[in-house]
Protein backbone atom coordinates (compact mmCIF):
# COMPACT_ATOMS: atom_id res chain seq x y z
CA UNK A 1 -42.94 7.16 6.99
CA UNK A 2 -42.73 4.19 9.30
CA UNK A 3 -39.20 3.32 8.03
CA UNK A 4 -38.09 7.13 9.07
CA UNK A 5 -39.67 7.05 12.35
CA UNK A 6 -38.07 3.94 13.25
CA UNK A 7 -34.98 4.73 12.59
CA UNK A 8 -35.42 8.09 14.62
CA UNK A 9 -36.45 5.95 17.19
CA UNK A 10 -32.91 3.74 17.01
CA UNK A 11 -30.84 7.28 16.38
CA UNK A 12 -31.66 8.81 19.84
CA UNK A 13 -30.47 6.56 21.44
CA UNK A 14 -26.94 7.87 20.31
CA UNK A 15 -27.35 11.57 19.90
CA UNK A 16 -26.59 14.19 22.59
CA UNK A 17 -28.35 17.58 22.09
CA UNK A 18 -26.00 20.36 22.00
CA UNK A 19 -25.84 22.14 24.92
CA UNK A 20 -23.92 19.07 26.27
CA UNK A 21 -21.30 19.98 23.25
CA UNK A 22 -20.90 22.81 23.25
CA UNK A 23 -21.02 25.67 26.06
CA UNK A 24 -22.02 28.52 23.48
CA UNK A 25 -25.53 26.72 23.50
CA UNK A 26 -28.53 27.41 25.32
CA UNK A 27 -29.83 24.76 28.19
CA UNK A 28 -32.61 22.97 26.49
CA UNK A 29 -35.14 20.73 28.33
CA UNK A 30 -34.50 16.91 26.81
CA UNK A 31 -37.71 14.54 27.15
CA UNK A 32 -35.71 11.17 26.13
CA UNK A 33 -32.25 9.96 27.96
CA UNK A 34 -29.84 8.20 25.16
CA UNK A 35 -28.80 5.06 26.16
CA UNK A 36 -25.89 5.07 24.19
CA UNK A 37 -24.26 8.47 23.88
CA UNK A 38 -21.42 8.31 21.41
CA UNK A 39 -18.74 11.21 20.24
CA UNK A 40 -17.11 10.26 17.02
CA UNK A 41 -13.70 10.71 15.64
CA UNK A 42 -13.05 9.94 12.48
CA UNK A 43 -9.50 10.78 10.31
CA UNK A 44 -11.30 12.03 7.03
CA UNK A 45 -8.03 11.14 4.78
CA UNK A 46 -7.59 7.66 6.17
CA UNK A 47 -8.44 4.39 3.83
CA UNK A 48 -8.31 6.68 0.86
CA UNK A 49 -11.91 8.02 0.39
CA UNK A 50 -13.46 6.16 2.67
CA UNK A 51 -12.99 8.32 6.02
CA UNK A 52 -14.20 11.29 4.25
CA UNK A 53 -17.50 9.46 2.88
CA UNK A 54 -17.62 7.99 6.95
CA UNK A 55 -17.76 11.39 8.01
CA UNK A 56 -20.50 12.40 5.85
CA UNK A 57 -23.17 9.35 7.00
CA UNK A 58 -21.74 10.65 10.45
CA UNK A 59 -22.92 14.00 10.24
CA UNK A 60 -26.16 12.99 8.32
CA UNK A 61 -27.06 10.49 11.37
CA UNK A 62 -26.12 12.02 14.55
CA UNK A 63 -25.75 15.51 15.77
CA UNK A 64 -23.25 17.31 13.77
CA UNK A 65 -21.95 18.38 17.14
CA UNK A 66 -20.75 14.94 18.41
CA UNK A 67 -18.73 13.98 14.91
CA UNK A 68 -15.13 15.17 15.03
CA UNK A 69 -12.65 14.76 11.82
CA UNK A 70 -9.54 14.86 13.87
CA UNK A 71 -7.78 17.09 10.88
CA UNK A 72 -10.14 20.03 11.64
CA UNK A 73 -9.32 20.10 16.23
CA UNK A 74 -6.77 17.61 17.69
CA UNK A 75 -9.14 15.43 20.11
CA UNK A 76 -7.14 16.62 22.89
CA UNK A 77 -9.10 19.75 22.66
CA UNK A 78 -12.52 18.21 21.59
CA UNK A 79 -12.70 16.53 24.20
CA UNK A 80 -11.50 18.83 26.90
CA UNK A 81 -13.92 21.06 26.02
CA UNK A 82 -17.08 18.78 26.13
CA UNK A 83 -15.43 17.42 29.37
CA UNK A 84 -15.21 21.06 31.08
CA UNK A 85 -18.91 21.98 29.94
CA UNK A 86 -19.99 18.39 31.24
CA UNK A 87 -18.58 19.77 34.66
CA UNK A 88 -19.75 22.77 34.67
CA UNK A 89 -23.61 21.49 33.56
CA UNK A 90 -23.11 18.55 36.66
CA UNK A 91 -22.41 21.94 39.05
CA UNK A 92 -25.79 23.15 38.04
CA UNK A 93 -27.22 19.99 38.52
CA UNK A 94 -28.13 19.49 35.41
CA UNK A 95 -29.18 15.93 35.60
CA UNK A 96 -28.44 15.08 31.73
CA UNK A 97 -24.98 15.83 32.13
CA UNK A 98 -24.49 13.53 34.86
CA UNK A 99 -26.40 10.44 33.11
CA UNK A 100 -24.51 11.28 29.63
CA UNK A 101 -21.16 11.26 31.23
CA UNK A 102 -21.76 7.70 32.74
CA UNK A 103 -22.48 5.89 29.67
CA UNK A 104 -20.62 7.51 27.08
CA UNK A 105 -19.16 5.93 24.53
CA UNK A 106 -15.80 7.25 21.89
CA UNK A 107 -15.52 5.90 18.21
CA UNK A 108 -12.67 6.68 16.48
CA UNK A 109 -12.34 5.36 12.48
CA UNK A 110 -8.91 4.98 11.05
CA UNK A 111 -5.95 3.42 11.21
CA UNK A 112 -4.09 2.50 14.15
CA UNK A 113 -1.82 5.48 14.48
CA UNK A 114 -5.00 7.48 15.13
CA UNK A 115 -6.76 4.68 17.29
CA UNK A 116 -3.65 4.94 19.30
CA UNK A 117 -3.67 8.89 19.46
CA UNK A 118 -7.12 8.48 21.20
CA UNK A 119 -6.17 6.21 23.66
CA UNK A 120 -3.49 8.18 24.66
CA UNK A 121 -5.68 11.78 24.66
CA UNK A 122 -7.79 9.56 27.04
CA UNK A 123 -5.37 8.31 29.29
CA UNK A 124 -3.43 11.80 29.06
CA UNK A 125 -6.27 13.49 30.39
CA UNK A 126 -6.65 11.47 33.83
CA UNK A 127 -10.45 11.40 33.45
CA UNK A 128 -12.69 10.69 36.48
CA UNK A 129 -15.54 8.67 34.09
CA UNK A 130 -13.24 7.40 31.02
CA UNK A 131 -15.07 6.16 28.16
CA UNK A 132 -14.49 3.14 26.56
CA UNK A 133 -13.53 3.32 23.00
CA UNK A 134 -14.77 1.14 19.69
CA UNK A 135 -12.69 1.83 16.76
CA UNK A 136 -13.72 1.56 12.97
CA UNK A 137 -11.16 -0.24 10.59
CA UNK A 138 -10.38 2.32 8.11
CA UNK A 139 -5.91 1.50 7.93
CA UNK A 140 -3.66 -1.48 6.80
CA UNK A 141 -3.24 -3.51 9.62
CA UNK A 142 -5.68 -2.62 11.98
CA UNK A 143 -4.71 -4.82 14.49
CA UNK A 144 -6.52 -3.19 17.41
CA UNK A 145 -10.57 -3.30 15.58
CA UNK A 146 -9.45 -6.79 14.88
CA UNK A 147 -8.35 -7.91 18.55
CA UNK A 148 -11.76 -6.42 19.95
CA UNK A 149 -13.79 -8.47 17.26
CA UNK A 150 -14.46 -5.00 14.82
CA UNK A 151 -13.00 -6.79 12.03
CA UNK A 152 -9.97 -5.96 9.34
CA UNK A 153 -12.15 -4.67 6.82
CA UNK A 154 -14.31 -1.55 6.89
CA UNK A 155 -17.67 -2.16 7.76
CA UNK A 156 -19.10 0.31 4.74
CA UNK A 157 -19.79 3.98 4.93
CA UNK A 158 -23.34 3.71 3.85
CA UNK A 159 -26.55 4.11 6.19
CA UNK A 160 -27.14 1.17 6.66
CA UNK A 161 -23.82 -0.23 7.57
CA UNK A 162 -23.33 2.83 9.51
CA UNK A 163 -26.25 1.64 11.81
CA UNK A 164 -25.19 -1.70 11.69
CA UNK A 165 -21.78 -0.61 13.50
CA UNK A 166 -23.39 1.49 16.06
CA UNK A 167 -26.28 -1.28 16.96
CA UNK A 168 -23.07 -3.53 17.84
CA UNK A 169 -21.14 -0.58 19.86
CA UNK A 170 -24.66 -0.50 21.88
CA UNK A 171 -24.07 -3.93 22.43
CA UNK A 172 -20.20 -4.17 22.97
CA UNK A 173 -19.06 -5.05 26.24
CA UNK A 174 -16.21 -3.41 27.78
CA UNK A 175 -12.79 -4.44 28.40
CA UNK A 176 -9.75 -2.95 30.26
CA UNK A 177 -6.18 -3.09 27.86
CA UNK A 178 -3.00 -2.61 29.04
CA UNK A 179 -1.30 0.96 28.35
CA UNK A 180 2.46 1.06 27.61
CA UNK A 181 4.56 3.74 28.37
CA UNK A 182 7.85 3.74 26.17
CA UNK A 183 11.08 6.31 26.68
CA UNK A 184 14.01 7.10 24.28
CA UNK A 185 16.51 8.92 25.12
CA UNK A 186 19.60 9.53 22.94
CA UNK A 187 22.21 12.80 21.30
CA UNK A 188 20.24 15.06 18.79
CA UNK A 189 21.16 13.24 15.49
CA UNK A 190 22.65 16.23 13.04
CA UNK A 191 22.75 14.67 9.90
CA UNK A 192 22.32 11.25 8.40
CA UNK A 193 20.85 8.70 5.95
CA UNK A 194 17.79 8.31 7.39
CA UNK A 195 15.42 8.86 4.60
CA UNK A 196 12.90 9.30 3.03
CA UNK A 197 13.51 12.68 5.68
CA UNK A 198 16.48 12.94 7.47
CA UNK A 199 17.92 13.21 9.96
CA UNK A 200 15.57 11.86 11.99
CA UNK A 201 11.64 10.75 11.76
CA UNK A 202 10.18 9.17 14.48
CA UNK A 203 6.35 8.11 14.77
CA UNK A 204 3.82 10.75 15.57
CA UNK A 205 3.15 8.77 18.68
CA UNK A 206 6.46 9.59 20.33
CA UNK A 207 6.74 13.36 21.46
CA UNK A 208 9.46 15.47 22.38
CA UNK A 209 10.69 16.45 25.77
CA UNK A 210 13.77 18.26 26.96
CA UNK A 211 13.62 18.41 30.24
CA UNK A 212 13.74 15.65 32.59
CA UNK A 213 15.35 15.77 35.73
CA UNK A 214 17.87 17.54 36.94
CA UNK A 215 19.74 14.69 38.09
CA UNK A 216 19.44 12.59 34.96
CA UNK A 217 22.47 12.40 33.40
CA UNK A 218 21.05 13.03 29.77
CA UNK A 219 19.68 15.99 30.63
CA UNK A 220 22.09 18.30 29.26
CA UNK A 221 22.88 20.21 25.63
CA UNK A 222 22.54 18.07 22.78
CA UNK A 223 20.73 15.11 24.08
CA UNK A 224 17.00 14.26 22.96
CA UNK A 225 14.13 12.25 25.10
CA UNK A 226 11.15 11.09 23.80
CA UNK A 227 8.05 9.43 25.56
CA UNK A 228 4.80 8.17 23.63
CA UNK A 229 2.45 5.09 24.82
CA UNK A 230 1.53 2.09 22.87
CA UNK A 231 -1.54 -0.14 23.07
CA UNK A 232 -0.45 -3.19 20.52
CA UNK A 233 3.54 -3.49 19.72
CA UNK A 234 7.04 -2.06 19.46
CA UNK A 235 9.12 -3.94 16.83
CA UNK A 236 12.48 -4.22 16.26
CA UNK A 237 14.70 -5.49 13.45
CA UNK A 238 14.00 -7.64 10.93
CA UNK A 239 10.09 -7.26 10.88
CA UNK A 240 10.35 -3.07 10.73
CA UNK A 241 13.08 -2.94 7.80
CA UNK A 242 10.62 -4.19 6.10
CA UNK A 243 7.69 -2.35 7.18
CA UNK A 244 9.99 0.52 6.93
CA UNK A 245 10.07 -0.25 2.98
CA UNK A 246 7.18 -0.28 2.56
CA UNK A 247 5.81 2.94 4.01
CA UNK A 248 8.63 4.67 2.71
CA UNK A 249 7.60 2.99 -0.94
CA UNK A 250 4.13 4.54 0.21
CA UNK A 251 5.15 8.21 0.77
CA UNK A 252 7.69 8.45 -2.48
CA UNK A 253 4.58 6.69 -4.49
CA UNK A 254 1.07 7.57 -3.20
CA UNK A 255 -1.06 6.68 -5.71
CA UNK A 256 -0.27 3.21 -5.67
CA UNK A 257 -2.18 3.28 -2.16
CA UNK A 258 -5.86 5.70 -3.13
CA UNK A 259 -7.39 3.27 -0.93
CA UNK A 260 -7.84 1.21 1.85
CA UNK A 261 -8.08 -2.31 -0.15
CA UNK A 262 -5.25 -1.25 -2.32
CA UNK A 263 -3.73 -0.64 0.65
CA UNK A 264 -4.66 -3.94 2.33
CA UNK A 265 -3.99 -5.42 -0.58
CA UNK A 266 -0.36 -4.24 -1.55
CA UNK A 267 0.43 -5.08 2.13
CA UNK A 268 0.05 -8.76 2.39
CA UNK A 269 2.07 -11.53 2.92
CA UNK A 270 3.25 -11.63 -1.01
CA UNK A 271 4.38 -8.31 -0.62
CA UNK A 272 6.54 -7.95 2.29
CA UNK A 273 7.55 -11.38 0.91
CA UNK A 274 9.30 -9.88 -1.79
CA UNK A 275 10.43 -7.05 0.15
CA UNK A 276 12.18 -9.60 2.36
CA UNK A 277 13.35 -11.36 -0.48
CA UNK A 278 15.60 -8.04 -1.71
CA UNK A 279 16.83 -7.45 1.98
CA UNK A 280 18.20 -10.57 1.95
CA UNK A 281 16.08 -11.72 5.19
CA UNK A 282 14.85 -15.53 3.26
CA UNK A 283 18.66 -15.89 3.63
CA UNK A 284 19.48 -13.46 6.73
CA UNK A 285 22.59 -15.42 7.94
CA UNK A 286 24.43 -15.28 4.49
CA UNK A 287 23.06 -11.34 3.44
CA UNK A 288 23.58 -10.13 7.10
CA UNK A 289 26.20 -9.59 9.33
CA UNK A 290 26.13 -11.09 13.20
CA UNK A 291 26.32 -6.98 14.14
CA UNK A 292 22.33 -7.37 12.63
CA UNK A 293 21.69 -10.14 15.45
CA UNK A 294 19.59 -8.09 18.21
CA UNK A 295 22.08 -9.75 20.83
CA UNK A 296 25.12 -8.04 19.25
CA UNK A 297 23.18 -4.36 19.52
CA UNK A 298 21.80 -4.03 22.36
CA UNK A 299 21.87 -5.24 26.21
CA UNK A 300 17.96 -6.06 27.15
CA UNK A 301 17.04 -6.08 30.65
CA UNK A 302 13.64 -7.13 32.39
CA UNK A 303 11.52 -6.61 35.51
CA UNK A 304 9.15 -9.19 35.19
CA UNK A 305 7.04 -8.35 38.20
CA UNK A 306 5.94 -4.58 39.21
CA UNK A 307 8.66 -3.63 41.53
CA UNK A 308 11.17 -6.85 41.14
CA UNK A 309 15.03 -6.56 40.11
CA UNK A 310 16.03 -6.05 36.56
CA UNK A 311 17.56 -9.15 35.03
CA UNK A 312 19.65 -9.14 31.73
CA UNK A 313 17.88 -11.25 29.18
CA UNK A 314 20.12 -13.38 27.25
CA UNK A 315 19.65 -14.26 23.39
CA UNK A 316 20.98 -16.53 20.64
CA UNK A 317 22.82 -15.00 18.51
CA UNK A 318 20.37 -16.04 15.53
CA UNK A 319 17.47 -13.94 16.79
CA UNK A 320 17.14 -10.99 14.52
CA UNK A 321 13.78 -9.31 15.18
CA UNK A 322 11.90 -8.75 18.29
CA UNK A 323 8.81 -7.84 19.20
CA UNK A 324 7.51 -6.72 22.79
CA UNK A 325 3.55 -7.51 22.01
CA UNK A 326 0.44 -6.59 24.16
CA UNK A 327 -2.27 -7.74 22.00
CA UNK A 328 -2.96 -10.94 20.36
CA UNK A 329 -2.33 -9.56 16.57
CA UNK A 330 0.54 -8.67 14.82
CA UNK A 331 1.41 -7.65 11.15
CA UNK A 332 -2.77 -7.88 9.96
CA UNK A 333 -4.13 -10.46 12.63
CA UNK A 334 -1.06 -12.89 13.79
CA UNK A 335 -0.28 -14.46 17.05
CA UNK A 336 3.44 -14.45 17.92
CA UNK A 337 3.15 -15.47 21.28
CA UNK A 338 0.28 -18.16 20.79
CA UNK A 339 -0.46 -20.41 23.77
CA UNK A 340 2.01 -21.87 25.66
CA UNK A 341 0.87 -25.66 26.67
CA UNK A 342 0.95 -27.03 30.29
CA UNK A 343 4.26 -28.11 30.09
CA UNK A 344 5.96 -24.79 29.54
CA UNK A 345 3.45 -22.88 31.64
CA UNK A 346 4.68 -25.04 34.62
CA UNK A 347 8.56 -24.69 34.04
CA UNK A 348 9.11 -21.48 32.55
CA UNK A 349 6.04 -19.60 34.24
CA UNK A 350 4.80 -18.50 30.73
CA UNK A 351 0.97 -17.63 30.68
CA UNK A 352 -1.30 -16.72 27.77
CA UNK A 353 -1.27 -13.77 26.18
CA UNK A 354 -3.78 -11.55 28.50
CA UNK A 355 -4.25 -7.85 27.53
CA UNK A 356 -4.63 -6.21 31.69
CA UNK A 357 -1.99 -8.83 33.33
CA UNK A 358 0.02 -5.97 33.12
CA UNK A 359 2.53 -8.08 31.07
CA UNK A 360 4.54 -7.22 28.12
CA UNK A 361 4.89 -10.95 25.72
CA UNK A 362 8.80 -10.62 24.32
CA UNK A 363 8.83 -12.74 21.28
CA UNK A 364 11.46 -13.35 18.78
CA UNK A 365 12.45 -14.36 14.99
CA UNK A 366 15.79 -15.65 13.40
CA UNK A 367 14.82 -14.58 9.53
CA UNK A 368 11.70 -14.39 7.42
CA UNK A 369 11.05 -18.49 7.51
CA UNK A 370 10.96 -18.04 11.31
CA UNK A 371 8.07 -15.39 10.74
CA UNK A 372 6.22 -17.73 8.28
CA UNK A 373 5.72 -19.91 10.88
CA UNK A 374 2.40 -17.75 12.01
CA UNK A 375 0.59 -19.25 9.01
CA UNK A 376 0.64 -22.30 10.91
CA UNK A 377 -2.51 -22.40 12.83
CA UNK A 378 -0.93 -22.73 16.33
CA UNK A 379 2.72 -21.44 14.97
CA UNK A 380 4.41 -18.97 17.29
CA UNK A 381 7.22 -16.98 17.17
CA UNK A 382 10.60 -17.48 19.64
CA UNK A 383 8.92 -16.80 23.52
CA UNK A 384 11.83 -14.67 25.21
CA UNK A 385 9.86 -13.90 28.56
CA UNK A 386 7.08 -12.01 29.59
CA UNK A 387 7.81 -8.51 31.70
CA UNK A 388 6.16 -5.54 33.65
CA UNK A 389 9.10 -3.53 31.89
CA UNK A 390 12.11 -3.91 29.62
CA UNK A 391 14.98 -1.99 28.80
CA UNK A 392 17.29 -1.54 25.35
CA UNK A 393 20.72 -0.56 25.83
CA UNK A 394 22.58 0.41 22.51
CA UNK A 395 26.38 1.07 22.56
CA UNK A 396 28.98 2.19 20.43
CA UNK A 397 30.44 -0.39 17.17
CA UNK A 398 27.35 -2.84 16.48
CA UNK A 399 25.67 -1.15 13.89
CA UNK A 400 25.15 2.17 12.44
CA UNK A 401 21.58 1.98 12.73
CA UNK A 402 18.70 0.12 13.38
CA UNK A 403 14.58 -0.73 12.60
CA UNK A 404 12.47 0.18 14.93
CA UNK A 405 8.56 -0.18 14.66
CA UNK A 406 5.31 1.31 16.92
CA UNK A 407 1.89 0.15 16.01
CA UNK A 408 2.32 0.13 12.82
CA UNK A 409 4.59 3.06 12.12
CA UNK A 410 8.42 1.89 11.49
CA UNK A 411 11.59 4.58 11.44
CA UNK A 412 15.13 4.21 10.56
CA UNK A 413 17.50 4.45 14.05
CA UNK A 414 20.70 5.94 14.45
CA UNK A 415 22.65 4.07 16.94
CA UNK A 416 26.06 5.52 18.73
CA UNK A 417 29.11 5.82 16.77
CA UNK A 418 30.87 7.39 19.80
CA UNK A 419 30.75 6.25 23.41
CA UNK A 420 26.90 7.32 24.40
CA UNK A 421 24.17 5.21 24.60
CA UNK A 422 20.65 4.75 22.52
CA UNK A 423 18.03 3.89 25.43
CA UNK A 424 14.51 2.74 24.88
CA UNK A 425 12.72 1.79 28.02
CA UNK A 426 9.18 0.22 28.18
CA UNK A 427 6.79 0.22 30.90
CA UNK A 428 3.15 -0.46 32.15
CA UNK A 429 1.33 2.80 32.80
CA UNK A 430 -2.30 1.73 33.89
CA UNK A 431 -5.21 0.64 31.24
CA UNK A 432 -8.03 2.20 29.44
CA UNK A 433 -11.04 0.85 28.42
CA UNK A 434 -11.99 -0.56 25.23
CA UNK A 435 -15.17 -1.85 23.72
CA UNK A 436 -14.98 -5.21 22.95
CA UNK A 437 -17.97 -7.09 20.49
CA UNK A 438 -18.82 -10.87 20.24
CA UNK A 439 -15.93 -11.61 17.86
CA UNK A 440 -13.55 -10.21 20.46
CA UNK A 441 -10.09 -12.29 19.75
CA UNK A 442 -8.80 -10.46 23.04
CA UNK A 443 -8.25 -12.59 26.72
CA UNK A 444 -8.92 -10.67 29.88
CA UNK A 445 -7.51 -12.17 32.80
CA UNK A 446 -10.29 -10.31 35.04
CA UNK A 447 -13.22 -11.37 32.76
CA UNK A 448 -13.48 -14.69 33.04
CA UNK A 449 -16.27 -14.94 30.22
CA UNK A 450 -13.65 -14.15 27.45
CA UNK A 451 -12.39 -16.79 25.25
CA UNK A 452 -10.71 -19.20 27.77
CA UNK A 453 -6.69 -19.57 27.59
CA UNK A 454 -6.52 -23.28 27.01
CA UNK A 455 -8.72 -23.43 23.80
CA UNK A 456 -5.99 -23.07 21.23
CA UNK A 457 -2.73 -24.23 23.36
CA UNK A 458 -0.04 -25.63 20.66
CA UNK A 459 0.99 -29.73 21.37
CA UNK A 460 3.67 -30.46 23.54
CA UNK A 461 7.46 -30.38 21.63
CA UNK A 462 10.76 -30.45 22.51
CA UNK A 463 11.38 -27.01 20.96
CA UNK A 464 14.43 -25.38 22.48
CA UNK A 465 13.40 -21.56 23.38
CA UNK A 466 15.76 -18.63 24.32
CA UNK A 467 15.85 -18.16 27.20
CA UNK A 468 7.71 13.81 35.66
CA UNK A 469 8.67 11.89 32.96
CA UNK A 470 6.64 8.00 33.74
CA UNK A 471 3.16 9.86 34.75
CA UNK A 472 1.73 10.60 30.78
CA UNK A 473 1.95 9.53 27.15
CA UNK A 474 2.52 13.20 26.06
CA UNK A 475 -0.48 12.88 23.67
CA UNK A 476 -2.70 15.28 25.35
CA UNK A 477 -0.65 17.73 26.17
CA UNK A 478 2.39 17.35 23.45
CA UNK A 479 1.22 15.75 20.36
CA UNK A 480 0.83 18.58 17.60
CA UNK A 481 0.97 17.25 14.25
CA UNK A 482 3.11 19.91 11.97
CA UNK A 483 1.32 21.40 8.40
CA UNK A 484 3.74 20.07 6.71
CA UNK A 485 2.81 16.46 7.61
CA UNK A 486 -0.01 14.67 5.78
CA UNK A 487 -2.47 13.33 8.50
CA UNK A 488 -3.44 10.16 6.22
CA UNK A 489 0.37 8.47 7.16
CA UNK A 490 -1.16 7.32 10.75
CA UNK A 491 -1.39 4.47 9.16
């Protein structure tokens, strides 16, 4: 009896009575003030069985009300709907609504792809009071849990765990991240090899718009855009052919992935080792051609400060795979960026790795070896420059596609074959708020109690390195995920 009432006594503290839910219920008079209102989101098919067994200890703990599975309502519409009520309780003066709205709290469980669809439903729907978001690992890489100190792992869907996880959300502190806004913009593909379903499948974070401008020049018959945000990394090359393998290995062979650890486990280094190994990249400058080289694809531009000129960034030729990174971890936990030392903070102007600098780190890789490099406890990747925004410019001849890869979720590009152009365009657009606990890998360049910069700087070397449409994410207002597409693939 003493077991239950203490744990009753731990549970309100995260509950919020209905009425605050959901504007079909009556006002009720509430004695006790949560301290730590949360609203859950979990994805039900993610990390096999476990999201569905997460939602159940959900339910059983909180208020049924407040625990979302994400297949049943978008969270676009969840949460517009608890935010309108909220509004309309704060006009009554309903004090409740006002305290539950300052110190709420979002926790979204699965894998990144749905950790990002949050964070974009947030920023999307320009808030007054955003919440700050914890997120449960329930995918493959789950690099964002693991940069705010949640862990790679799922914590356990029992009770007990359960509690464990929401004690250290009470606790977390929070953090402001970075949001990226990227733009593609190139002709309708009508046919073409880009399986496993062709023509075309892009990640379910980039959504379709038509329209424009009328002055842009692309915005005629024929020609697509797409805009979508990203909170960790946009890949290209080398690094998402592989990826690319082995999701589509995943969707033509499901059962080999039930679960999360199989799942985590088929995706280590051993096995995009040996997908490497078959794509030739151990060996990339005898297997592939210099029209694979990044520099021979594409034109990349920069603005390094908000507001400054755009400069062309220059690459050697041997770079094959870049990656524009905004959190420190990559591919299941890795650093590409590192910390630069003294030396090349001073005469390059290269800083560490912060997540609200508003600064984009542009690393890249010459061939798989390169990449192995990040088992090296201070190993790094190529540091190409750090930028506010940064611009890809594909033309006609180099190649007839490309890898591309967003937070985990790679696709197969077509690039010109006539004399148009393939543009993708990143840019900063603002931050939201995570929670961050005590394990938090993360830097903040306004908190000046996160793990200091200098801690983990690499020794000195003499290393030779190479040198309408802007104001949302779409995910609020645009993302819709079609029947036809199984929910569990945000990986």
């Amino acid at each position: 009896m003493a077991d239950s009432t203490s744990e009753d006594n731990f549970l309100k503290d995260f509950r919020i009575p209905d009425y605050i839910l959901d504007p079909k219920t009556k006002v009720e008079t509430v004695s006790y003030v949560p301290k730590c209102p949360v609203i859950v989101f979990i994805n039900s098919k993610s990390g096999g069985q476990l999201g569905g067994d997460l939602l159940v200890t959900y339910h059983s703990l909180l208020n049924e009300s407040q625990v979302f599975d994400v297949n049943e309502e978008a969270p676009d519409k969840s949460l517009n709907r608890i935010y309108v009520n909220l509004e309309k309780l704060k006009t009554s003066e309903d004090e409740l609504a006002f305290k539950i709205q300052e110190s709420l709290r979002i926790i979204v469980a699965g894998g990144d792809g749905t950790a990002g669809w949050l964070l974009g439903v947030v920023s999307d729907l320009k808030l007054s009071q955003p919440p700050p978001i914890a997120t449960v690992p329930l995918g493959t890489g789950n690099n964002l849990p693991f940069s705010f100190g949640w862990g790679k792992k799922n914590p356990g869907t029992d009770h007990q765990s359960v509690k464990s996880f929401l004690k250290k959300v009470k606790e977390a502190k929070e953090m402001k991240i970075d949001s990226w806004h990227i733009l593609m913009r190139m002709k309708a593909p009508k046919e073409g090899p880009c399986d496993p379903i062709a023509p075309l499948e892009l990640p379910h974070s980039l959504h379709a718009f038509h329209r424009v401008s009328e002055t842009d020049s692309l915005n005629m018959e024929g020609y697509d855009t797409f805009r979508g945000g990203f909170w960790n990394y946009f890949s290209m090359g080398m690094d998402a052919q592989v990826s690319y393998a082995f999701h589509t290995e995943r969707k033509l062979h499901p059962e080999k992935f039930k679960n999360q650890l199989v799942n985590q486990e088929t995706g280590t280094i051993s096995t995009y080792a040996r997908l490497g190994c078959t794509q030739g990249w151990f060996a990339a400058s005898l297997f592939h051609p210099t029209s694979k080289n990044i520099a021979q694809m594409a034109k990349i531009s920069v603005m390094k400060k908000a507001g400054g000129n755009w400069e062309e960034l220059k690459l050697s030729n041997s770079i094959r795979s870049i990656v524009c990174l905004n959190l420190p971890s990559f591919s299941g936990g890795f650093n590409p960026w590192g910390t630069p030392n003294a030396r090349r903070r001073r005469d390059r102007g290269l800083t560490a790795p912060f997540v609200d600098d508003g600064l984009i780190e542009v690393v890249g890789f010459r061939d798989a070896w390169h990449g192995l490099v990040l088992l090296a406890p201070r190993g790094h990747g190529t540091r190409l420059a750090q930028a506010h925004r940064i611009r890809f410019e594909f033309h006609k001849g180099a190649a007839e596609h490309t890898y591309m890869r967003i937070d985990g979720e790679p696709w197969k590009q077509p690039l010109p074959d006539d004399d148009d152009t393939v543009m993708v365009e990143i840019s900063h657009l603002g931050q939201v708020k995570m929670l961050a606990s005590h394990d938090c890998k993360s830097k903040s360049y306004e908190d000046p109690s996160s793990p200091p910069a200098h801690e983990v700087e690499e020794p000195d070397s003499n290393e030779e390195e190479e040198g309408e449409e802007w104001k949302k994410f779409g995910a609020a207002d645009t993302f819709r995920i079609p029947d036809e597409v199984d929910i569990s693939q945000l990986s």
